[in-house]
N, C-alpha and C. Protein backbone atom coordinates (compact mmCIF):
# COMPACT_ATOMS: atom_id res chain seq x y z
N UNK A 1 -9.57 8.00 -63.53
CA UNK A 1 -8.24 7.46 -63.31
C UNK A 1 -8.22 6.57 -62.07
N UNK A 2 -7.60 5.52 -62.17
CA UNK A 2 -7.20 4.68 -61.02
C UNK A 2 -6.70 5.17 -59.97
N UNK A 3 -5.66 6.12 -59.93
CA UNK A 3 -5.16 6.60 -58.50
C UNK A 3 -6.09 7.68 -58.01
N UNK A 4 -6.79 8.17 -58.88
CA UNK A 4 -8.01 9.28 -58.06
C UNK A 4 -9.48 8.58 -57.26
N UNK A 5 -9.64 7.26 -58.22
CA UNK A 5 -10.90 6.29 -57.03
C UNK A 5 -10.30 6.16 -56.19
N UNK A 6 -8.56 5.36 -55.81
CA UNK A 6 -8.08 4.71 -54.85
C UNK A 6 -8.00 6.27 -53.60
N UNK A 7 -7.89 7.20 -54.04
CA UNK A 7 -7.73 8.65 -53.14
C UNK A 7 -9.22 8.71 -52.98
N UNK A 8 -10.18 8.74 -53.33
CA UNK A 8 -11.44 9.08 -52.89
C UNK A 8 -11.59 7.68 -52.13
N UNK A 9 -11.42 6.67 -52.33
CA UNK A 9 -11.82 5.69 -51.55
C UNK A 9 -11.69 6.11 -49.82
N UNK A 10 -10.09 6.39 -49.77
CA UNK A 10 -9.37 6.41 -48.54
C UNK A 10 -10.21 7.88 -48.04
N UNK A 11 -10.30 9.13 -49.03
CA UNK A 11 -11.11 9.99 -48.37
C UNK A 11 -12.82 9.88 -48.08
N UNK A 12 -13.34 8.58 -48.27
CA UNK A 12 -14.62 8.64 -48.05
C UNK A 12 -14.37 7.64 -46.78
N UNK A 13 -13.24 6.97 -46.60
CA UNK A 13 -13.27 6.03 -45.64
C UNK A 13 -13.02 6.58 -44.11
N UNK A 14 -12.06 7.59 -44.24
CA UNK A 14 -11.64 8.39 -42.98
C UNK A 14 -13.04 9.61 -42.89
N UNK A 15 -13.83 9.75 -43.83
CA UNK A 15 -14.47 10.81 -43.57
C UNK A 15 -15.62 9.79 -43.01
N UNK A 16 -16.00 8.61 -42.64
CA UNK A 16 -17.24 8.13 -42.23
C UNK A 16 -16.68 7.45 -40.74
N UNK A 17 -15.35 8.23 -40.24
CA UNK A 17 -14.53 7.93 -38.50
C UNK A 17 -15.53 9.01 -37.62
N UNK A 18 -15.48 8.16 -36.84
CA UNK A 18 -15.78 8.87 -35.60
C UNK A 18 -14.50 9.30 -34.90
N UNK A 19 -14.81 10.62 -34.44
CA UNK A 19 -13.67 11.50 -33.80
C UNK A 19 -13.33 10.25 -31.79
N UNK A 20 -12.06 10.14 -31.51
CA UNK A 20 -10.92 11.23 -32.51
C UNK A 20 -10.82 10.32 -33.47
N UNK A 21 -10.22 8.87 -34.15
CA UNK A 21 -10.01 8.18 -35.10
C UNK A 21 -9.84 8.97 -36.05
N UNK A 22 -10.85 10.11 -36.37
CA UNK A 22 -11.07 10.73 -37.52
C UNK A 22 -9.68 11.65 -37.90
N UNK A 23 -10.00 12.35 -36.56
CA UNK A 23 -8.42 13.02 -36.44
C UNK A 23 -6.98 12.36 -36.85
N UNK A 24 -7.33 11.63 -35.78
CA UNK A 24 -5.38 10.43 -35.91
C UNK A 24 -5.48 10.05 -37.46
N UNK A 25 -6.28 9.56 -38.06
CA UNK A 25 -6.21 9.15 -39.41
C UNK A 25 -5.79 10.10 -40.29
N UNK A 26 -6.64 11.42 -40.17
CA UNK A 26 -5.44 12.47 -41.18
C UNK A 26 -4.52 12.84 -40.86
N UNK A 27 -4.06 13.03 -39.67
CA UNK A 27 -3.00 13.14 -39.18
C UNK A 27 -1.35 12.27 -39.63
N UNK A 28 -2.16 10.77 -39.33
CA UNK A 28 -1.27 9.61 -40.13
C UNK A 28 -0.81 9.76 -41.43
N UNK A 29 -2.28 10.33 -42.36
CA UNK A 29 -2.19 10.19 -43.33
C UNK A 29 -0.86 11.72 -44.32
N UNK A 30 -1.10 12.20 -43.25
CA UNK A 30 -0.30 13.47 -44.15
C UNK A 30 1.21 13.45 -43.20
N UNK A 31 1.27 13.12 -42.28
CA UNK A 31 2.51 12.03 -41.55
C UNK A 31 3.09 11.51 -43.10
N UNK A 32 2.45 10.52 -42.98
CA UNK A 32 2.94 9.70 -44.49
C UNK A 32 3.44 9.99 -45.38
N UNK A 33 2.51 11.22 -46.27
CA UNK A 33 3.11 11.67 -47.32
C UNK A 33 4.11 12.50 -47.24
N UNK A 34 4.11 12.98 -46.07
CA UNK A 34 5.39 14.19 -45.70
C UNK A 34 7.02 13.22 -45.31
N UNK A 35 6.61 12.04 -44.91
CA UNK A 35 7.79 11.30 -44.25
C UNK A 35 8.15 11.19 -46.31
N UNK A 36 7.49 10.01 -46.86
CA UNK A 36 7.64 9.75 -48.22
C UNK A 36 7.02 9.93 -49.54
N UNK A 37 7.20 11.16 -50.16
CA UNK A 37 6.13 11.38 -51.08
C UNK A 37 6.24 10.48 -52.05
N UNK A 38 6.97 9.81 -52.43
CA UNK A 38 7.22 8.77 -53.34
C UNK A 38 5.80 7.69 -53.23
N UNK A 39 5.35 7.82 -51.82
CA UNK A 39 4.37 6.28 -51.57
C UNK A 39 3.00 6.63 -52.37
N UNK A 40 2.63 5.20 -52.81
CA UNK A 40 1.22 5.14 -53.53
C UNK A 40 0.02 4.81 -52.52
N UNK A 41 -0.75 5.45 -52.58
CA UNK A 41 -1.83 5.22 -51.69
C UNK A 41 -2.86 3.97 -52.19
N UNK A 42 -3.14 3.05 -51.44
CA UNK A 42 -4.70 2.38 -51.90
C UNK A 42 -5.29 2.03 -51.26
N UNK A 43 -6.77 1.36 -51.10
CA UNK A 43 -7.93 1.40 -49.95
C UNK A 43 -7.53 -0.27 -50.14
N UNK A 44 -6.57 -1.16 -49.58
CA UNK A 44 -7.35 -2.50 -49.83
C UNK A 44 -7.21 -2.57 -48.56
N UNK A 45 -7.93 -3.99 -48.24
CA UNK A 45 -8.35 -4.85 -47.19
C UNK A 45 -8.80 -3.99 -46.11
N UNK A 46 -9.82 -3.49 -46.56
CA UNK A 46 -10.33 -2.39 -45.77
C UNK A 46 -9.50 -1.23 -45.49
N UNK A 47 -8.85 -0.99 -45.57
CA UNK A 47 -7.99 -0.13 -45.08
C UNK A 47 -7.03 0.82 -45.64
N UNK A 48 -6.67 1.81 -45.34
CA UNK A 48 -5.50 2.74 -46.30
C UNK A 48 -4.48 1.79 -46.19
N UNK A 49 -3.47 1.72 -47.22
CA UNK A 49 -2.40 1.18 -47.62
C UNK A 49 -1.17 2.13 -47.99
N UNK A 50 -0.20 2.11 -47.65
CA UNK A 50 0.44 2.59 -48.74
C UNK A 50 2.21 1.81 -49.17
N UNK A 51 2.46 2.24 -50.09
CA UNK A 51 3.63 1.15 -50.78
C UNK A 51 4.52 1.91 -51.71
N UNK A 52 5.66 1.14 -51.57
CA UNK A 52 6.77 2.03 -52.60
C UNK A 52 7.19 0.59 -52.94
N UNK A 53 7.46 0.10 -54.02
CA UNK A 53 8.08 -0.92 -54.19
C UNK A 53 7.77 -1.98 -53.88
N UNK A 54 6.86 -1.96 -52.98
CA UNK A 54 6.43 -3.39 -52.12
C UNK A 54 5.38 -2.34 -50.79
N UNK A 55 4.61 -3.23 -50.16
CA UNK A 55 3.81 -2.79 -49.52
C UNK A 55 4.74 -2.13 -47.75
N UNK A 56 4.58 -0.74 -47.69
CA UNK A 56 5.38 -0.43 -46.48
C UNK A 56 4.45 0.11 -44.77
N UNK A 57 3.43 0.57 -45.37
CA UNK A 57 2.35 0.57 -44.21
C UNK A 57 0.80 1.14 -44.44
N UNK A 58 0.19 1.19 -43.49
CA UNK A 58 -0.86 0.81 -43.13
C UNK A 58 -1.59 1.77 -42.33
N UNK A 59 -3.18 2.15 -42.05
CA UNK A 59 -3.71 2.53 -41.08
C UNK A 59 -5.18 1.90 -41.24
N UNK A 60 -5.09 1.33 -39.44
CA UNK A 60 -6.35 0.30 -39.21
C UNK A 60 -6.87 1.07 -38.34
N UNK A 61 -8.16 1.04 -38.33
CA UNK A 61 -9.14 1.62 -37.63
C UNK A 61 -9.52 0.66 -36.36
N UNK A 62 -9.92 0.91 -35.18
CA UNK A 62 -10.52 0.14 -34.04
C UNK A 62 -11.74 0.85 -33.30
N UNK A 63 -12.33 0.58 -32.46
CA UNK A 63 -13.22 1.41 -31.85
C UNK A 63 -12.25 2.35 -30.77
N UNK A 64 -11.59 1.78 -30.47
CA UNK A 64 -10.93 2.65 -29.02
C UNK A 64 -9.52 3.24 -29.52
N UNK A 65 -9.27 2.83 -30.70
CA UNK A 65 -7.85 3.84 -30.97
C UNK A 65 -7.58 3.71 -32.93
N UNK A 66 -6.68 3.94 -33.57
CA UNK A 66 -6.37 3.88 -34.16
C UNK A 66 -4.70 3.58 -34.80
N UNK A 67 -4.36 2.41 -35.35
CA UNK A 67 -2.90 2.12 -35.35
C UNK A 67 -2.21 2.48 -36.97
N UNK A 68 -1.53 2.58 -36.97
CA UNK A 68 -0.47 2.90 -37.73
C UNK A 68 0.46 1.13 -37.91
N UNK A 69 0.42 0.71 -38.85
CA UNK A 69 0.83 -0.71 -38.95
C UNK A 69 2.21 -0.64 -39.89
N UNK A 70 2.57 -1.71 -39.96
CA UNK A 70 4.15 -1.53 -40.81
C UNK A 70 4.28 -2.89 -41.19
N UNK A 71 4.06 -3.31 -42.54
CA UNK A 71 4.14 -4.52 -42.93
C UNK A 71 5.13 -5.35 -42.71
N UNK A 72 6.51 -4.66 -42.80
CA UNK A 72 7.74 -5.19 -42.22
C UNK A 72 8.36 -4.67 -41.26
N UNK A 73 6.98 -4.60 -40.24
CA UNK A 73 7.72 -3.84 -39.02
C UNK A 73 8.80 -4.72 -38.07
N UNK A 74 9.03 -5.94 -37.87
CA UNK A 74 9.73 -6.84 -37.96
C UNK A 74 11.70 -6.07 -38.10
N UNK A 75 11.56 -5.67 -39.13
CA UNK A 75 12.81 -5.28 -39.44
C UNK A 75 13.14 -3.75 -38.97
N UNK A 76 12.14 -3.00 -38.02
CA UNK A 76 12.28 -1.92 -37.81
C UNK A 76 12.53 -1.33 -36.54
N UNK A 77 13.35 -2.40 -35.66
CA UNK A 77 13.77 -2.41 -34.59
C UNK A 77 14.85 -0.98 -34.09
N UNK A 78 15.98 -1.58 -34.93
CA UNK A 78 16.89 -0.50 -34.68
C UNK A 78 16.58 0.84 -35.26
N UNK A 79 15.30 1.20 -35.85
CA UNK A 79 15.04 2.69 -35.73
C UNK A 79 14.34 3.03 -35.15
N UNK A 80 13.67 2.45 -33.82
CA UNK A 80 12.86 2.52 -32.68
C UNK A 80 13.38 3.23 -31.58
N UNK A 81 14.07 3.58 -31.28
CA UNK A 81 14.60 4.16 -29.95
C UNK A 81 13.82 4.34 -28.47
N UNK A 82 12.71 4.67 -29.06
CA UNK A 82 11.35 4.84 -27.99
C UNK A 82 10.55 3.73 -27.89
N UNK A 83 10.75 2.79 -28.91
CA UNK A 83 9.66 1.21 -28.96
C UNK A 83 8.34 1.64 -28.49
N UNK A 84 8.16 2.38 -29.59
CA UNK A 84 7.10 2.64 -30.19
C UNK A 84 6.01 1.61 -31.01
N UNK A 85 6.77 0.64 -31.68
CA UNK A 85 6.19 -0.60 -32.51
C UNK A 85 5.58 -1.58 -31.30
N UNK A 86 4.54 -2.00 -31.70
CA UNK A 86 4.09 -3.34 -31.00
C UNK A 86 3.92 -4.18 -31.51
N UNK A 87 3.52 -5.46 -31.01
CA UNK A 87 2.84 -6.64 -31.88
C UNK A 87 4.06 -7.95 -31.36
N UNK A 88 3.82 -9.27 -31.98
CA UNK A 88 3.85 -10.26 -31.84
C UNK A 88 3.86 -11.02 -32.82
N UNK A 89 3.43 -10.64 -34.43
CA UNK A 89 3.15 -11.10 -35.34
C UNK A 89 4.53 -11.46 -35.94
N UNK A 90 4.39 -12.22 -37.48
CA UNK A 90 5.63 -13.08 -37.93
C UNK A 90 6.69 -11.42 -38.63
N UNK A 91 5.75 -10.61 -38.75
CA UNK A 91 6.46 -9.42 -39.49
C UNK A 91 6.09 -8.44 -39.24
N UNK A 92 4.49 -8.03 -39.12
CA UNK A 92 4.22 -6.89 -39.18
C UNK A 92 4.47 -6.53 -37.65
N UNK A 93 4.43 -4.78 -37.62
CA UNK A 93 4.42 -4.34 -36.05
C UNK A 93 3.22 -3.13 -35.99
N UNK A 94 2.76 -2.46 -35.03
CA UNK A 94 2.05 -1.46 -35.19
C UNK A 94 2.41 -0.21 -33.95
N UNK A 95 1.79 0.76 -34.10
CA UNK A 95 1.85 1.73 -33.74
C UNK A 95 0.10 2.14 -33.35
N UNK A 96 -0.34 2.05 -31.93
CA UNK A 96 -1.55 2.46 -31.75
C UNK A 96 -1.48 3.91 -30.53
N UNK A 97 -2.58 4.38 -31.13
CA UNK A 97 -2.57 5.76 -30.88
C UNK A 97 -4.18 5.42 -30.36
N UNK A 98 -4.31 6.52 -29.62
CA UNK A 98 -5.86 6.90 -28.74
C UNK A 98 -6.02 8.20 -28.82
N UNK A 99 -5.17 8.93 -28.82
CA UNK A 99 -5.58 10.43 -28.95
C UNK A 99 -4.26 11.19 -30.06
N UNK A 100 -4.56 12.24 -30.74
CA UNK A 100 -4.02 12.68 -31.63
C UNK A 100 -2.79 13.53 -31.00
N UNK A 101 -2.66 13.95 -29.69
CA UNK A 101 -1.66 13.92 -28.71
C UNK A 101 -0.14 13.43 -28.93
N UNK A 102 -0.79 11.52 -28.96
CA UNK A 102 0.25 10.73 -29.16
C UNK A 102 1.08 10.59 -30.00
N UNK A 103 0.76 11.22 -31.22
CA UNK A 103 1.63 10.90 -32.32
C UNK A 103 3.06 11.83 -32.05
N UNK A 104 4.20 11.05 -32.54
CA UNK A 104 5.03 11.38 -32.38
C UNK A 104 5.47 12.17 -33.62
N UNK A 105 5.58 12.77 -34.31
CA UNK A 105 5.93 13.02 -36.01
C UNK A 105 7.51 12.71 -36.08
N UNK A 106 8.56 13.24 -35.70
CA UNK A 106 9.65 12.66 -35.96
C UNK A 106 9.95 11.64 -36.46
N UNK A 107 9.76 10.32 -34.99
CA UNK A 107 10.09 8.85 -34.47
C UNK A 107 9.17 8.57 -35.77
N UNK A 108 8.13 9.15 -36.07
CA UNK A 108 6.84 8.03 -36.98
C UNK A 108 7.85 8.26 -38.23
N UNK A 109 7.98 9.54 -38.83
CA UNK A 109 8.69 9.64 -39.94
C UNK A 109 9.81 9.30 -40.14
N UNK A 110 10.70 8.69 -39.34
CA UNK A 110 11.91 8.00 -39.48
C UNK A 110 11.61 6.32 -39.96
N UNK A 111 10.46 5.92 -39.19
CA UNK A 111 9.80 4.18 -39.56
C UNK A 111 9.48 4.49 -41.04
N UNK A 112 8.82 5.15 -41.24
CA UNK A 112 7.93 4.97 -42.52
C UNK A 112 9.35 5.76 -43.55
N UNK A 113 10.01 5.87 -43.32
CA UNK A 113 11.47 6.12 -44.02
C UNK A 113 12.05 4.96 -44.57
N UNK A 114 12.32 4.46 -43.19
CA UNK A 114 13.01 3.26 -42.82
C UNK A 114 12.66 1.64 -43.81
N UNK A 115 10.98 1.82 -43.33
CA UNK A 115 10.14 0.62 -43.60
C UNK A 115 10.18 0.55 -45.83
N UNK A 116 10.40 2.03 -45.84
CA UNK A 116 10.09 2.24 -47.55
C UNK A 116 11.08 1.43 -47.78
N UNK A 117 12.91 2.14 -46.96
CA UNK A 117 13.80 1.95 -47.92
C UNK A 117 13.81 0.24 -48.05
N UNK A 118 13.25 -0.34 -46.98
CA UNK A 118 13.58 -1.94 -47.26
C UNK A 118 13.48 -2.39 -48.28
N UNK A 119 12.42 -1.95 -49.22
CA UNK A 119 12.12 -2.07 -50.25
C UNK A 119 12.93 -1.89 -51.50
């Protein structure tokens, strides 16, 4: 089945992280499904994806941290309270983390709420 490669993809991809990355990534990842179980998971452009309707976020890997991205993070201002989002880009915003510490679960699960319903 198609949605079981696209799930092994993402689990062979976080399982070849070096810690912590390795950590923050499942962490993100079950973040995610708990904020929206509705979202579809897929491995493109390197990377976990996930989407309801349209593409709503993201987790990119780096050597020194790991971010949490939001395709239309752009529009996700007023559910920021903590400005948490970064970036500069025409739309997207991100969320970078260094230690598994940082994650906020609330604030994250209100974006990835937020970012779905735009859709």
């Amino acid at each position: 089945m198609e949605s079981e490669r696209k799930i092994l993809e993402v689990n062979q991809f976080i399982a070849k992280l070096s810690e912590p990355n390795k950590t923050i990534a499942k962490a993100l990842r079950e973040l995610i499904f708990a904020a929206s179980p509705d979202l579809v998971e897929e491995f493109k452009w390197s990377m976990p994806n996930y989407s309801y309707q349209g593409l709503v976020c993201f987790i990119q890997v780096a050597k020194q941290h790991t971010s949490l991205g939001f395709h239309r993070g752009n529009e996700l201002a007023a559910f920021d309270p903590d400005h948490l989002l970064q970036g500069e880009a025409k739309t997207m915003r991100h969320i970078r983390i260094k230690k598994v510490e940082e994650i906020q679960p609330e604030a994250i699960k209100t974006l990835i709420q937020q970012a779905a319903a735009l859709n």
